[in-house]
PDB file of N, CA and C in Angstrom:
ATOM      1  N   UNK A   1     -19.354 -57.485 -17.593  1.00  0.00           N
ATOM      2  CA  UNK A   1     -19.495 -56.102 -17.290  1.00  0.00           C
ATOM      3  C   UNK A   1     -20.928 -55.781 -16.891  1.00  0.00           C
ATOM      4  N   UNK A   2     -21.157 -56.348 -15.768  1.00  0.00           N
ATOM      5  CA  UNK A   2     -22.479 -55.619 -15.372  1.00  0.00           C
ATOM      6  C   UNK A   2     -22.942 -54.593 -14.160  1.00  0.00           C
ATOM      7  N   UNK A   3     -21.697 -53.627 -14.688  1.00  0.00           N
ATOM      8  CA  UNK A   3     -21.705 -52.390 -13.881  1.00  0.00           C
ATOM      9  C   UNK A   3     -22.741 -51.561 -14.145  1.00  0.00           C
ATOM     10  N   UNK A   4     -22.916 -50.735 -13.379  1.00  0.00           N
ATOM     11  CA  UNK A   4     -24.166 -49.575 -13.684  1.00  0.00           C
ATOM     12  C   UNK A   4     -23.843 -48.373 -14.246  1.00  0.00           C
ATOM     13  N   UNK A   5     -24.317 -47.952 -15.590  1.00  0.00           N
ATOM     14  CA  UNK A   5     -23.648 -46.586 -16.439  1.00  0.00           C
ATOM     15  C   UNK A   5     -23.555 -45.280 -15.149  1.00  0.00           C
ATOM     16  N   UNK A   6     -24.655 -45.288 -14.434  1.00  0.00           N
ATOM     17  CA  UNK A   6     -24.641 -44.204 -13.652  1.00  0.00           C
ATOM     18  C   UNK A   6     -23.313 -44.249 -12.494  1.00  0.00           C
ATOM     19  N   UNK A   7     -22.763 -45.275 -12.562  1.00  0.00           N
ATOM     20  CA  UNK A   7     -21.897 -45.332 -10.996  1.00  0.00           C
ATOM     21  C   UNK A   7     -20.253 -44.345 -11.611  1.00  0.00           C
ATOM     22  N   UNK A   8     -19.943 -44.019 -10.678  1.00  0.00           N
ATOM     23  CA  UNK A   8     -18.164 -43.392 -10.940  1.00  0.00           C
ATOM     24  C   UNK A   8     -17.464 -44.547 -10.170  1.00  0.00           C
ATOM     25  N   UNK A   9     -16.223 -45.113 -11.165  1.00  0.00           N
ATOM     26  CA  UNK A   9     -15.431 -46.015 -10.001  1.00  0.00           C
ATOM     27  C   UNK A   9     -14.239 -45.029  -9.970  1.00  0.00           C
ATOM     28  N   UNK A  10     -13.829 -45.280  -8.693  1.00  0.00           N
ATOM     29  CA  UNK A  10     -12.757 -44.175  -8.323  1.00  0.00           C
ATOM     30  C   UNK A  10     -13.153 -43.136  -8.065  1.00  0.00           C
ATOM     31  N   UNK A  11     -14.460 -42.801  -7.430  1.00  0.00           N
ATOM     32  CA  UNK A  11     -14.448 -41.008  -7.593  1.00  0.00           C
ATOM     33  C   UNK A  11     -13.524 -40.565  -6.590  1.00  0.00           C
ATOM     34  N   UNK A  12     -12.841 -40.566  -5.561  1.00  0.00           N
ATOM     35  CA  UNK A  12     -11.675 -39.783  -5.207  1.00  0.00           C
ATOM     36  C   UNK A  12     -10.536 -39.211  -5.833  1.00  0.00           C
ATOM     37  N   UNK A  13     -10.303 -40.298  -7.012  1.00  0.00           N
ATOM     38  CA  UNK A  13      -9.133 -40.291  -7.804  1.00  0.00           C
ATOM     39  C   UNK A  13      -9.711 -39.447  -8.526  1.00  0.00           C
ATOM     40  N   UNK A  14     -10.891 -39.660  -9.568  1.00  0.00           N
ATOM     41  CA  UNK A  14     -11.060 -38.701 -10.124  1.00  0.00           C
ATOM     42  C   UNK A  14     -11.776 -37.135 -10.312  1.00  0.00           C
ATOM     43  N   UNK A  15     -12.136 -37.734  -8.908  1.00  0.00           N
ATOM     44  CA  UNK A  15     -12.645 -35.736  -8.093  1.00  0.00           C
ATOM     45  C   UNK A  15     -11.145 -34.640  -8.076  1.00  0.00           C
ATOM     46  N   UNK A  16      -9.895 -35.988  -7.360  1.00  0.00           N
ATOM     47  CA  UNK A  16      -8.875 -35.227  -7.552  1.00  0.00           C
ATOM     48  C   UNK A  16      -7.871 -34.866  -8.740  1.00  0.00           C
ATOM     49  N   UNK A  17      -8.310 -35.114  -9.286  1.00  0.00           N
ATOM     50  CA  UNK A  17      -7.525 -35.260 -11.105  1.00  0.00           C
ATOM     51  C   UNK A  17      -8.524 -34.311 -11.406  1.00  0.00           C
ATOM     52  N   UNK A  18      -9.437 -34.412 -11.093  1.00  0.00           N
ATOM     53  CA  UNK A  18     -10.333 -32.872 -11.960  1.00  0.00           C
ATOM     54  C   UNK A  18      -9.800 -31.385 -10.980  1.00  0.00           C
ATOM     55  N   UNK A  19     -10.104 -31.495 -10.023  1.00  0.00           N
ATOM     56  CA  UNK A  19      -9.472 -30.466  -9.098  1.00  0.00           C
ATOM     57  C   UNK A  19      -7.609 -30.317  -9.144  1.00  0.00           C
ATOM     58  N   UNK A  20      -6.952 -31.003  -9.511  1.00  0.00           N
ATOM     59  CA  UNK A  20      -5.898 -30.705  -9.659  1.00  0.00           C
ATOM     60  C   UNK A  20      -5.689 -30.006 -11.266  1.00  0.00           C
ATOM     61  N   UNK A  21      -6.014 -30.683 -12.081  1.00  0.00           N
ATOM     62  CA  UNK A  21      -6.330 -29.857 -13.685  1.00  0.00           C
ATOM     63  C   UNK A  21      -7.093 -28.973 -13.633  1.00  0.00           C
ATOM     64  N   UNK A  22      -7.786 -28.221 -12.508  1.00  0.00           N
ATOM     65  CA  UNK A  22      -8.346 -27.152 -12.545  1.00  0.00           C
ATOM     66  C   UNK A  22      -7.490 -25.769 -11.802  1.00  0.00           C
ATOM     67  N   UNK A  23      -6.805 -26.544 -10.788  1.00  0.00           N
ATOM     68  CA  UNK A  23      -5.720 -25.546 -10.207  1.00  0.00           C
ATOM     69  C   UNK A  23      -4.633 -25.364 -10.951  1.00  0.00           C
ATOM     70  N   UNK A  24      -4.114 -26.213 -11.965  1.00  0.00           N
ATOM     71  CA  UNK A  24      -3.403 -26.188 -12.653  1.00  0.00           C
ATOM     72  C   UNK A  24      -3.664 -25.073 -13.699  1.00  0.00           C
ATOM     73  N   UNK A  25      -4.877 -25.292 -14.094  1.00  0.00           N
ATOM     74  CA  UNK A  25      -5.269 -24.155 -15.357  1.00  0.00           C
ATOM     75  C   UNK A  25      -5.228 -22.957 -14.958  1.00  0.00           C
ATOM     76  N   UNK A  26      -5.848 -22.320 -13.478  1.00  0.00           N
ATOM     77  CA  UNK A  26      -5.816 -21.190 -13.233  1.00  0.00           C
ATOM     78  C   UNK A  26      -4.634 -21.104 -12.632  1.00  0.00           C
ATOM     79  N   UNK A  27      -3.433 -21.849 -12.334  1.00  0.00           N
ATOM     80  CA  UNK A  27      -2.057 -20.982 -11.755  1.00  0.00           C
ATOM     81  C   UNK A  27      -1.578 -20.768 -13.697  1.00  0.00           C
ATOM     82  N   UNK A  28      -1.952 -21.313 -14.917  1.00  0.00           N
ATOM     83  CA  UNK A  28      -1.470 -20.621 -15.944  1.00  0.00           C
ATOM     84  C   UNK A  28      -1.754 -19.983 -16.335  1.00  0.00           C
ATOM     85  N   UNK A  29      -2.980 -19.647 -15.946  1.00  0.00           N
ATOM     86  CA  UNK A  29      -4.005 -18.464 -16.660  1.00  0.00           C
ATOM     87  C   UNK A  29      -3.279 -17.270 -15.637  1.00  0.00           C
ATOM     88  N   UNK A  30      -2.782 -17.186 -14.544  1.00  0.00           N
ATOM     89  CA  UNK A  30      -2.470 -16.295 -13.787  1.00  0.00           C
ATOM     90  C   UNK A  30      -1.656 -15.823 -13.737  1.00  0.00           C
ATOM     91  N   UNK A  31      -0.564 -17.021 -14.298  1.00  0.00           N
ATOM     92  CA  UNK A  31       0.639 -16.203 -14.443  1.00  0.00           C
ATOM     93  C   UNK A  31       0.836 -15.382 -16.177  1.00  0.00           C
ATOM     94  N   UNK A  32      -0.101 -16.034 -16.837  1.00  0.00           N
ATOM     95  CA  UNK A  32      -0.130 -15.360 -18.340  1.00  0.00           C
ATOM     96  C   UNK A  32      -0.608 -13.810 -17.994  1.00  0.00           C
ATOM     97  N   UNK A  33      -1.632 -13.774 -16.595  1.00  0.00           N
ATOM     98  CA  UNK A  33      -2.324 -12.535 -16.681  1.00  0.00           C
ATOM     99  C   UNK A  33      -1.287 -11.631 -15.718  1.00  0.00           C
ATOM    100  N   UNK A  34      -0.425 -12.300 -15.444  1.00  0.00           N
ATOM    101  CA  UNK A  34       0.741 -11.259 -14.496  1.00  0.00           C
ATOM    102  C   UNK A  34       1.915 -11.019 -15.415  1.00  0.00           C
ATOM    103  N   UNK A  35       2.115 -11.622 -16.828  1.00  0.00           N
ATOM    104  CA  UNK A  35       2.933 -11.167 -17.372  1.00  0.00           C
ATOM    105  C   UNK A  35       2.379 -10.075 -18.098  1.00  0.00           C
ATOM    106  N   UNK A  36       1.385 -10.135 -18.413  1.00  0.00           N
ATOM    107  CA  UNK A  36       0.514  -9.465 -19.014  1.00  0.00           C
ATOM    108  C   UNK A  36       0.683  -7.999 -18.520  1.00  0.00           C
ATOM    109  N   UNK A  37      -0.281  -8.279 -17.187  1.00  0.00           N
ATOM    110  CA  UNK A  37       0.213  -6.749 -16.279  1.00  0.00           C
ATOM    111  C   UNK A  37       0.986  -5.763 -16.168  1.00  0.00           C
ATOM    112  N   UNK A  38       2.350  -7.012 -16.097  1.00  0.00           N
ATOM    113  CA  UNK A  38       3.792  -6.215 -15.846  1.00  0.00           C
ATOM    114  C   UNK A  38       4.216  -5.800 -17.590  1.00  0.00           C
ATOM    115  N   UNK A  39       3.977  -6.621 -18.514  1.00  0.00           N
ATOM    116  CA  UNK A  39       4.600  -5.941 -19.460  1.00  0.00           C
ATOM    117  C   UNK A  39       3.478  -4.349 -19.971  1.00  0.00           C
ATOM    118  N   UNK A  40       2.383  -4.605 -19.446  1.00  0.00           N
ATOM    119  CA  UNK A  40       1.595  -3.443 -19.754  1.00  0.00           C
ATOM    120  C   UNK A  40       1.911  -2.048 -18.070  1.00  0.00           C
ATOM    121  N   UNK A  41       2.526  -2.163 -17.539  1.00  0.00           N
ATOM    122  CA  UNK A  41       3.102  -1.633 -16.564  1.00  0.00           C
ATOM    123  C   UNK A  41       4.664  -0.671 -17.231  1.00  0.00           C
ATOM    124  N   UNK A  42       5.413  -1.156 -17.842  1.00  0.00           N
ATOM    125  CA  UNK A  42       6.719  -0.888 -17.930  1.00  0.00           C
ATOM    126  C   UNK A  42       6.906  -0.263 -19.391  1.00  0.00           C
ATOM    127  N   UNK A  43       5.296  -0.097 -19.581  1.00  0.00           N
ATOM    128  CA  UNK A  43       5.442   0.816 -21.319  1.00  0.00           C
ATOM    129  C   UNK A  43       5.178   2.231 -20.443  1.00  0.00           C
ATOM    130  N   UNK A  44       5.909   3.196 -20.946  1.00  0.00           N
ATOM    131  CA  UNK A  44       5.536   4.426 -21.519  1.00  0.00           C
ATOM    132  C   UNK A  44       4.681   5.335 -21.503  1.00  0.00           C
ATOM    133  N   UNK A  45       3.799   5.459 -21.233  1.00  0.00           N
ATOM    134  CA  UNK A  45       2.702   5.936 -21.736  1.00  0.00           C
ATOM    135  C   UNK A  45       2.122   7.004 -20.490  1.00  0.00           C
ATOM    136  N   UNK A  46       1.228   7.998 -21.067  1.00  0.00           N
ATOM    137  CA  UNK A  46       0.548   9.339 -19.947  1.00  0.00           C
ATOM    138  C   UNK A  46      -0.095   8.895 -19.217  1.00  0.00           C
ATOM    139  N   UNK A  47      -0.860   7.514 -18.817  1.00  0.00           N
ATOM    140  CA  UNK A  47      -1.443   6.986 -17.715  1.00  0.00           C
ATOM    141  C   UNK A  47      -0.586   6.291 -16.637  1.00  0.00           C
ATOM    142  N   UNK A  48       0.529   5.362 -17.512  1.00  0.00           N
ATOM    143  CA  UNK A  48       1.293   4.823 -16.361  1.00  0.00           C
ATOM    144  C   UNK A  48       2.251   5.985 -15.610  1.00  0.00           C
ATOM    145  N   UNK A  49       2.959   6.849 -16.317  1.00  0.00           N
ATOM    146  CA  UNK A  49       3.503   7.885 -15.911  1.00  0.00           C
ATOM    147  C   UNK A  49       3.155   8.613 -14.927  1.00  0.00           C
ATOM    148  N   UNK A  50       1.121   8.642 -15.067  1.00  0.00           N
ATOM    149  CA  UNK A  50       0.555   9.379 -13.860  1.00  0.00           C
ATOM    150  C   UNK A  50       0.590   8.580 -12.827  1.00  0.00           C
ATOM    151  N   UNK A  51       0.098   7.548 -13.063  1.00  0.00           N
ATOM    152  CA  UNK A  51       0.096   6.337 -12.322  1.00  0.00           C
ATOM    153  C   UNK A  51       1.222   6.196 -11.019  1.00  0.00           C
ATOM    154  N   UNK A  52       2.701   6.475 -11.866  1.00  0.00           N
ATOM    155  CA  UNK A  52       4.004   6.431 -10.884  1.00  0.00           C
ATOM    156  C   UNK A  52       3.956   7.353 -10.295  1.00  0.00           C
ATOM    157  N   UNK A  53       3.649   8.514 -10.658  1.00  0.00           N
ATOM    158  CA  UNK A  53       3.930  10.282 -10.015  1.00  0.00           C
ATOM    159  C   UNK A  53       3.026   9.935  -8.857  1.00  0.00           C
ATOM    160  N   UNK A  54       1.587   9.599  -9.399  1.00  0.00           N
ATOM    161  CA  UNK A  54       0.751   9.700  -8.192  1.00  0.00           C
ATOM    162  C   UNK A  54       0.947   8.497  -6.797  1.00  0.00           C
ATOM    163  N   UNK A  55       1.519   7.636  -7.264  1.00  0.00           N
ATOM    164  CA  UNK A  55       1.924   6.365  -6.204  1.00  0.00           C
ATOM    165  C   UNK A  55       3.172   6.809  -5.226  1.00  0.00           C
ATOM    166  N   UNK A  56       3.977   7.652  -5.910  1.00  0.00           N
ATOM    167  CA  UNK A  56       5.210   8.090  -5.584  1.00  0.00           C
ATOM    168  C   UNK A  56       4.589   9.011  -3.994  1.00  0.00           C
ATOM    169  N   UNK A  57       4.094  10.067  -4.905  1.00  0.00           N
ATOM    170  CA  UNK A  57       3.553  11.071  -4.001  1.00  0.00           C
ATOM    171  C   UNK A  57       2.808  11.150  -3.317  1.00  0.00           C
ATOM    172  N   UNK A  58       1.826   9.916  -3.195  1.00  0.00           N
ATOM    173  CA  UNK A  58       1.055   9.338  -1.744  1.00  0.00           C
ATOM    174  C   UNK A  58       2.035   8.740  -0.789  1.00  0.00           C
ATOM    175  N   UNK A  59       3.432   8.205  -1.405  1.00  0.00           N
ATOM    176  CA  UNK A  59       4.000   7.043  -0.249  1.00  0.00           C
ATOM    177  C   UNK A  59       4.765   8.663   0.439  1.00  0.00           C
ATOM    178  N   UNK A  60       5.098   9.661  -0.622  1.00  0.00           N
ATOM    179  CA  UNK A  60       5.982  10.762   0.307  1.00  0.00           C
ATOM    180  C   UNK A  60       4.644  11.553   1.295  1.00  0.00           C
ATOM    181  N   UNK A  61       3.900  11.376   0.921  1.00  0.00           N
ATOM    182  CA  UNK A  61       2.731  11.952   2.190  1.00  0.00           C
ATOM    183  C   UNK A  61       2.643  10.693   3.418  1.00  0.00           C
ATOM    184  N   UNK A  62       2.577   9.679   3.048  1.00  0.00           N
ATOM    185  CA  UNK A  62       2.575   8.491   4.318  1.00  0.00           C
ATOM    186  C   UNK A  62       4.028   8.971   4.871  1.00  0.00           C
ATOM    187  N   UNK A  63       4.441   8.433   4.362  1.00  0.00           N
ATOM    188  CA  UNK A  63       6.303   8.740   5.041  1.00  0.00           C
ATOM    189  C   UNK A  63       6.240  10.130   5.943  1.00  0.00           C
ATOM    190  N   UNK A  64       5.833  11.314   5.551  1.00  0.00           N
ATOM    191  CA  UNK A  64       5.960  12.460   6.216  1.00  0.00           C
ATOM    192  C   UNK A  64       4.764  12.286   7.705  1.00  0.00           C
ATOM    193  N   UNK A  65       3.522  11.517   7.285  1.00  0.00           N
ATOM    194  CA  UNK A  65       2.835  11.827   8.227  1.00  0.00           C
ATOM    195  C   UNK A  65       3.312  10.668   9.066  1.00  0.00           C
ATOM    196  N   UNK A  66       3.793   9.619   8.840  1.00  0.00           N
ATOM    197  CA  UNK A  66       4.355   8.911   9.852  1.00  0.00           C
ATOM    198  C   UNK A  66       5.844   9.108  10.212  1.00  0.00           C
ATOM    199  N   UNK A  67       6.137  10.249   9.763  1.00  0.00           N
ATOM    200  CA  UNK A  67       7.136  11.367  10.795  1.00  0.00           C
ATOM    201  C   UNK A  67       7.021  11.852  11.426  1.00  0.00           C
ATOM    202  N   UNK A  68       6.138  12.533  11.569  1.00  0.00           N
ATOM    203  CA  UNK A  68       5.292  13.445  12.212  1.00  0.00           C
ATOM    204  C   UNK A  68       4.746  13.147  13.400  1.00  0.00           C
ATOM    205  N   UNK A  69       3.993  11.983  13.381  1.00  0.00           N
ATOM    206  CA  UNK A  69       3.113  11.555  14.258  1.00  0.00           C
ATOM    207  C   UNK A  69       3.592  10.431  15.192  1.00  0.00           C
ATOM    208  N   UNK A  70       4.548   9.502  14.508  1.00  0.00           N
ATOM    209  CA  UNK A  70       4.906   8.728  15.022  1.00  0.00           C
ATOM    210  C   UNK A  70       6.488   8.556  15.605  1.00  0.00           C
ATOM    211  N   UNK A  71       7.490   8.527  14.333  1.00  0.00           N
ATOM    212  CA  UNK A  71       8.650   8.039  14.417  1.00  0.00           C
ATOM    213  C   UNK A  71       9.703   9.570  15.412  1.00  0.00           C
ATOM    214  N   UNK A  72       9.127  10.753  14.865  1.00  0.00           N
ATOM    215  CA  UNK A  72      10.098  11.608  15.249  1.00  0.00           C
ATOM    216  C   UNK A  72       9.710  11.817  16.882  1.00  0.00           C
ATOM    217  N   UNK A  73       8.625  11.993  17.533  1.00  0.00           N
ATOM    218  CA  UNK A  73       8.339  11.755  19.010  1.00  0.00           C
ATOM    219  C   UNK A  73       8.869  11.031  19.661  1.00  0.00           C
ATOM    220  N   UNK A  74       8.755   8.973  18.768  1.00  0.00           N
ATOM    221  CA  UNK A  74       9.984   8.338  19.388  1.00  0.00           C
ATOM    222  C   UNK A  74      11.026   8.443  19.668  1.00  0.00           C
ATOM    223  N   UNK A  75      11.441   9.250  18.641  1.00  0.00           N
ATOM    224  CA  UNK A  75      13.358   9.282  18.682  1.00  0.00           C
ATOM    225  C   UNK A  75      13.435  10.299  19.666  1.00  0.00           C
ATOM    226  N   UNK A  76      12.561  11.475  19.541  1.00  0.00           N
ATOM    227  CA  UNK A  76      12.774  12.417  20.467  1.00  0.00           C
ATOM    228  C   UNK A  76      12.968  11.837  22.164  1.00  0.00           C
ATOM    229  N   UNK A  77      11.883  10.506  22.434  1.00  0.00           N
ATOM    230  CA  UNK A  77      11.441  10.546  23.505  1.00  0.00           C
ATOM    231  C   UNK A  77      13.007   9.313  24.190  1.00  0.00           C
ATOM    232  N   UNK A  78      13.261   8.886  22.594  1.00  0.00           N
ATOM    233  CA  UNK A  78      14.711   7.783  23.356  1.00  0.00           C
ATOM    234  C   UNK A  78      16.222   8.382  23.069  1.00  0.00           C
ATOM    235  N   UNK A  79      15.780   9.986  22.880  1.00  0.00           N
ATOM    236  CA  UNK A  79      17.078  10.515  22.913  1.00  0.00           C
ATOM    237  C   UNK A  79      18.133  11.048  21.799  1.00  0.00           C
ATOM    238  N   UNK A  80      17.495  10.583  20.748  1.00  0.00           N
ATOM    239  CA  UNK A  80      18.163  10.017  19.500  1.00  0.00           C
ATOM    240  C   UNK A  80      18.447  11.196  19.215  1.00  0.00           C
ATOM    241  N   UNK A  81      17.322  11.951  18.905  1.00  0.00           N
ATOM    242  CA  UNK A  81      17.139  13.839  17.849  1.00  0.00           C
ATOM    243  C   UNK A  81      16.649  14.347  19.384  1.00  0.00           C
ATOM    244  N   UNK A  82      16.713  15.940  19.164  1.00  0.00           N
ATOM    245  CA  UNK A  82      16.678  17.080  19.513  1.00  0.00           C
ATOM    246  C   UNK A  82      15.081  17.439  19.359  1.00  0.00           C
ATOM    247  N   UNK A  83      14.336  17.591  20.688  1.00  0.00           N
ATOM    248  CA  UNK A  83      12.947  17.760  20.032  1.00  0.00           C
ATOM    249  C   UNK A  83      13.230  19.652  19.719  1.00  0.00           C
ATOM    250  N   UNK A  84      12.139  19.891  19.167  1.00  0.00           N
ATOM    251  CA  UNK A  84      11.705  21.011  18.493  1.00  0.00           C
ATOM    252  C   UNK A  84      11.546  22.688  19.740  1.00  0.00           C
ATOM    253  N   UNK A  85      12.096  23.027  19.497  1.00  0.00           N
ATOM    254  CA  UNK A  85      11.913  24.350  20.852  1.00  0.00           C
ATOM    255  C   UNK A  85      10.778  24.980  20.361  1.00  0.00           C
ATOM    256  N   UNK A  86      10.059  24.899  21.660  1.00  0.00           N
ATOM    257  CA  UNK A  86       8.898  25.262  21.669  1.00  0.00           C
ATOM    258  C   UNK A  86       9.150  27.033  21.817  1.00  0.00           C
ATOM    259  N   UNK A  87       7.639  27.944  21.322  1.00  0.00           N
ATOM    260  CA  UNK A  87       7.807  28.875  20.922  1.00  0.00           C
ATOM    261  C   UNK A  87       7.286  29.849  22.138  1.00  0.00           C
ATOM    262  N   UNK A  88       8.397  30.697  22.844  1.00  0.00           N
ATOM    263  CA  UNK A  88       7.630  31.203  24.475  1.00  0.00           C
ATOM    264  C   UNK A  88       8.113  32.556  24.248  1.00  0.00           C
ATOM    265  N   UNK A  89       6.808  33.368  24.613  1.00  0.00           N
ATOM    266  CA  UNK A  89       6.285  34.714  24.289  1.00  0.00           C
ATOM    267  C   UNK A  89       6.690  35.395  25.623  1.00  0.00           C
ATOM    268  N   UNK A  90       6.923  36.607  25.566  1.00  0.00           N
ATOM    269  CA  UNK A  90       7.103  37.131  26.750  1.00  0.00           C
ATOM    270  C   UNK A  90       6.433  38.019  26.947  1.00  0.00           C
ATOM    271  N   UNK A  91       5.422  38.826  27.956  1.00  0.00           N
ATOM    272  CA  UNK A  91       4.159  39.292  27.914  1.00  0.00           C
ATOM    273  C   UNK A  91       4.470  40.755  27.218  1.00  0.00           C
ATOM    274  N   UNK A  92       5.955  41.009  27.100  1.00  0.00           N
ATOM    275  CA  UNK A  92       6.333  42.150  26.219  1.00  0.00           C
ATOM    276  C   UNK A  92       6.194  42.241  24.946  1.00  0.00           C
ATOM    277  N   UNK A  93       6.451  40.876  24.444  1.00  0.00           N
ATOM    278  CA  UNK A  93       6.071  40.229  22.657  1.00  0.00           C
ATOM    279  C   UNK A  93       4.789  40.048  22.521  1.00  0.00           C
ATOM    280  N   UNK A  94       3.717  39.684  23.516  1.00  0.00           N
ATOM    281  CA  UNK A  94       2.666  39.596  23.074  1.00  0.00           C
ATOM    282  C   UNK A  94       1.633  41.202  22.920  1.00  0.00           C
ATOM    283  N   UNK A  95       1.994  42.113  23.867  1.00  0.00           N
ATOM    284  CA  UNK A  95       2.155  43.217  23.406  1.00  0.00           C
ATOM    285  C   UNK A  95       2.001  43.830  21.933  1.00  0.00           C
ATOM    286  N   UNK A  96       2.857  43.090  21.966  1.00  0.00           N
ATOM    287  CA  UNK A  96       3.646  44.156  20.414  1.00  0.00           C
ATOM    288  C   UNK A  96       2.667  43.217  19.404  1.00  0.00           C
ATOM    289  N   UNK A  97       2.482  42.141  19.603  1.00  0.00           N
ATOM    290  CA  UNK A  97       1.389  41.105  18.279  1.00  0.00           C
ATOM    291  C   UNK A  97      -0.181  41.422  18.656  1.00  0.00           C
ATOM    292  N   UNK A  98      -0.731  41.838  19.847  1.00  0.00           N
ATOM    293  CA  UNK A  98      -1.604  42.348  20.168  1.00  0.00           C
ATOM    294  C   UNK A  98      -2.130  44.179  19.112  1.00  0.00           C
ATOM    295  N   UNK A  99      -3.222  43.728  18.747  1.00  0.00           N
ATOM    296  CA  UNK A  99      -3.326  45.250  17.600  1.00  0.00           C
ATOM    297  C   UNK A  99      -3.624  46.561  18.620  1.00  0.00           C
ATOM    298  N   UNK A 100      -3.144  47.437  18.332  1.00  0.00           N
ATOM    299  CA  UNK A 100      -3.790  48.832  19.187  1.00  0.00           C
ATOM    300  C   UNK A 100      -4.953  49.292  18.748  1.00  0.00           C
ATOM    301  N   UNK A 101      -4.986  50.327  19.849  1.00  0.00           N
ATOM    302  CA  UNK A 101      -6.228  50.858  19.305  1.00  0.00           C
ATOM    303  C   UNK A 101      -6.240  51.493  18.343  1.00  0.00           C
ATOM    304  N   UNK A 102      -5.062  52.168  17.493  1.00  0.00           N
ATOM    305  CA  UNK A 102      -4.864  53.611  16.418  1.00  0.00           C
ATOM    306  C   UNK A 102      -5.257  52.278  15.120  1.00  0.00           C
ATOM    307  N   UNK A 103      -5.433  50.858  15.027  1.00  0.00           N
ATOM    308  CA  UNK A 103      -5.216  50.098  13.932  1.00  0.00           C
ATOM    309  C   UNK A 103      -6.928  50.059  13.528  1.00  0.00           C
TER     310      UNK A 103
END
């Protein structure tokens, strides 16, 4: 045995045996910390509650503004829905929304 203390034999093998026991540790550590999550998710409580209300009620503001802006123009423009009747004044109505002078 007159190898040298300082040398590694095998270091591929064992670069990859350390890097594989290291990916290994953090996919368990990750999934311990996702059970974790979810069971602290599905309690009860006045934060998660806000938590849902408020997640809820951002996706119904996305949803509306990508009604709005996007999806209902399409449908309008391929026929699907009925666009919106636009609102036409007749110089007799504007008249009457126009203030007088006695106001």
């Amino acid at each position: 045995m007159n190898e040298d203390p300082t040398t590694i034999s095998a270091p591929a093998i064992k670069a990859g045996a350390a890097i594989a026991s290291a990916a290994g540790a953090q996919v368990v550590e990750s999934a311990s910390k996702a059970t974790s999550i979810f069971s602290d998710l599905f309690v009860l409580n006045w934060p998660n509650i806000a938590s849902a209300a408020a997640a809820i009620y951002t996706l119904a503001l996305l949803a509306e503004f990508c009604w709005k802006k996007f999806w209902r123009p399409f449908f309008e423009r391929l026929g699907w829905i009925k666009p919106k009747p636009r609102l036409v004044l007749t110089p007799s109505e504007w008249a009457a929304l126009r203030p007088t002078e006695s106001d």
